[in-house]
N, C-alpha and C. Protein backbone atom coordinates (compact mmCIF):
# COMPACT_ATOMS: atom_id res chain seq x y z
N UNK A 1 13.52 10.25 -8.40
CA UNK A 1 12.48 9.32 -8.01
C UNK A 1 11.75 8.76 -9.24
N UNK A 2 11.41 9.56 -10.05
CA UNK A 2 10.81 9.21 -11.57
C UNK A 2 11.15 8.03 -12.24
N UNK A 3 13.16 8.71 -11.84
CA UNK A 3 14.04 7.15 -13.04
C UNK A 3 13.90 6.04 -12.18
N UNK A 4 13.60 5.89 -11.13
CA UNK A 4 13.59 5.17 -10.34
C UNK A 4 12.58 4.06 -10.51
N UNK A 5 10.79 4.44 -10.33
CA UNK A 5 9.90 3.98 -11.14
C UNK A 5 9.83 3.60 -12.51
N UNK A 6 10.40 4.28 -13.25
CA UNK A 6 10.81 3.74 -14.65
C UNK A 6 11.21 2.71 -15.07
N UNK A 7 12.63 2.28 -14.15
CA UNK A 7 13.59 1.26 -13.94
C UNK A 7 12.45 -0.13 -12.97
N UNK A 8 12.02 0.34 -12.38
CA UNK A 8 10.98 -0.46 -11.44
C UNK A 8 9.76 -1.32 -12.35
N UNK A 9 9.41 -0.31 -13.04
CA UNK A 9 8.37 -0.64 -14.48
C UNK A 9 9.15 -1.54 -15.46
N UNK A 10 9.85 -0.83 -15.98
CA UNK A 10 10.48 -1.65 -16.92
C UNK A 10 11.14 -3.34 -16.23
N UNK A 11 11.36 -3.44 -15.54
CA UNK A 11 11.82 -5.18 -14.54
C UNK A 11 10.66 -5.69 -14.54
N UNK A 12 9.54 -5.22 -13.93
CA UNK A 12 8.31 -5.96 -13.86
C UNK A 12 7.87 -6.36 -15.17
N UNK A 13 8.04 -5.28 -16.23
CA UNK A 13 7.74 -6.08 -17.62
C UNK A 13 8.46 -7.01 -17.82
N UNK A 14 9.47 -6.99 -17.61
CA UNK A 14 10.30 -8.10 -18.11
C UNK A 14 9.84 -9.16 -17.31
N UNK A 15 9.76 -8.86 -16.21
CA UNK A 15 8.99 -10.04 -15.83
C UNK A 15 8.45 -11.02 -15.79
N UNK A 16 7.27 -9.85 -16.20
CA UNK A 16 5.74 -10.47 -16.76
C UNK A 16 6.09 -10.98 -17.83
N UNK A 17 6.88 -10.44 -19.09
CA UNK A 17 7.49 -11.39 -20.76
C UNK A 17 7.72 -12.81 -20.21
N UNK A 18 9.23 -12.55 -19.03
CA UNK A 18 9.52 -13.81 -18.59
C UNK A 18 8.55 -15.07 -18.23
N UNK A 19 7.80 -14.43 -17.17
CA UNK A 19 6.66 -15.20 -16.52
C UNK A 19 5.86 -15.79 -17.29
N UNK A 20 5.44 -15.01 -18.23
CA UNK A 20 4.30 -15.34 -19.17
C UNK A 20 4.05 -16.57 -20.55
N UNK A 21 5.39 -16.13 -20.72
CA UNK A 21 6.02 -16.57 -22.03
C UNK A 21 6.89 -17.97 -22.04
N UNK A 22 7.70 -17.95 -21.18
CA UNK A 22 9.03 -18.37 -20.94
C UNK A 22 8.49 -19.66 -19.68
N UNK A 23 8.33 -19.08 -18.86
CA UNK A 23 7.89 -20.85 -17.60
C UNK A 23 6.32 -20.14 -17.47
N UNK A 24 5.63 -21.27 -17.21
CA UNK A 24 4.56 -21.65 -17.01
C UNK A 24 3.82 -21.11 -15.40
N UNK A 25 3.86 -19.24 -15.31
CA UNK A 25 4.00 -19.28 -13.61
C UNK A 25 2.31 -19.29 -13.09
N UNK A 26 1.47 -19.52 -14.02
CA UNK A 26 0.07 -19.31 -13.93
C UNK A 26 -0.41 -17.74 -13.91
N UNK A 27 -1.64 -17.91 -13.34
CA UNK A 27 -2.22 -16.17 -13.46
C UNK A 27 -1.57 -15.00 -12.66
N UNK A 28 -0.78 -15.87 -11.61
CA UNK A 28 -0.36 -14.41 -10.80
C UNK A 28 0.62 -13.87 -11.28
N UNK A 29 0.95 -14.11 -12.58
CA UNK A 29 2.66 -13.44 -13.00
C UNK A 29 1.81 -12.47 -13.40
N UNK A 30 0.65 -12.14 -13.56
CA UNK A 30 -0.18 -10.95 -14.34
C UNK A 30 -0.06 -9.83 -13.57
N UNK A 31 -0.04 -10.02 -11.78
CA UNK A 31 0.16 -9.24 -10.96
C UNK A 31 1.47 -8.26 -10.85
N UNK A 32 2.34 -8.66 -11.82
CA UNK A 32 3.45 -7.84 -12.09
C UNK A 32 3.64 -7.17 -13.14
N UNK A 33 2.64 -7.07 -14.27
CA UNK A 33 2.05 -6.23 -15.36
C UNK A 33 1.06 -5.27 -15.28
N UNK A 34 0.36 -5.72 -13.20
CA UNK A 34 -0.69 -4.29 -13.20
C UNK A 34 0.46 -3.41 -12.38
N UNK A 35 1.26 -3.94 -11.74
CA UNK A 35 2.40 -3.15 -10.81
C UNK A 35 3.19 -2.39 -11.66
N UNK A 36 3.72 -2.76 -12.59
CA UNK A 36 4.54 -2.04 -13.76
C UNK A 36 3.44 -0.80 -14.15
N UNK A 37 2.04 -1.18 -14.61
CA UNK A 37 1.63 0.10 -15.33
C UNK A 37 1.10 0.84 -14.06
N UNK A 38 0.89 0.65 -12.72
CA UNK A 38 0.88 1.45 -11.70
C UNK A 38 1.75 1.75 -11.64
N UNK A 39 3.64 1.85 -11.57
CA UNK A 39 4.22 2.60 -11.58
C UNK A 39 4.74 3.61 -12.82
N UNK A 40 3.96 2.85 -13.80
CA UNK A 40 4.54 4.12 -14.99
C UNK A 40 3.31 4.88 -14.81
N UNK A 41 2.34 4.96 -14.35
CA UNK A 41 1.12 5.79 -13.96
C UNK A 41 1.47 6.95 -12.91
N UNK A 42 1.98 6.17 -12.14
CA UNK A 42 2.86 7.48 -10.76
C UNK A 42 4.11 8.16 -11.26
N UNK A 43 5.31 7.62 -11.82
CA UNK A 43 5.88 8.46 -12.69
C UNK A 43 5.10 9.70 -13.64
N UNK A 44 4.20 9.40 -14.24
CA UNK A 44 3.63 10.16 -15.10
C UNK A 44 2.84 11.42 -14.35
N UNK A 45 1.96 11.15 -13.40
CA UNK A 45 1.53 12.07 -12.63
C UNK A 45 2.48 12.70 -11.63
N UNK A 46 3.38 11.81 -11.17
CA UNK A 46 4.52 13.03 -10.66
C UNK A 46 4.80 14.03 -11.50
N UNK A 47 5.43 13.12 -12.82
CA UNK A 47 5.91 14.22 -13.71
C UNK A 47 5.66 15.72 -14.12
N UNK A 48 3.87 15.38 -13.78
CA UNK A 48 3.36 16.84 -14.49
C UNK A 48 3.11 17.64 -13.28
N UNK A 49 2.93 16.90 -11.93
CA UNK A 49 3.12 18.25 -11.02
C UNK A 49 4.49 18.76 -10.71
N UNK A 50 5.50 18.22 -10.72
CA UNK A 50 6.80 18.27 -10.55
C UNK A 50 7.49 19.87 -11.62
């Protein structure tokens, strides 16, 4: 489940690079840079009760 979120995190960054950088998608591409560090946040706290 961990690599899973990881893989989930890491797309949304890319994303957000894409979104941000690359076409013009306005402010809500930002909404996929707080989703990415909410899931590397839940990975991380799984991790340590796990």
């Amino acid at each position: 489940m961990r690599s899973l979120l990881y893989i989930i995190a890491v797309i949304l960054i890319i994303g957000w690079l894409l979104g941000a950088f690359v076409y013009d998608a306005g402010s809500i591409i930002h909404i996929l840079l707080v989703l990415a560090i909410v899931s590397l946040l839940l990975g991380f706290i799984r991790k340590g009760t796990v």
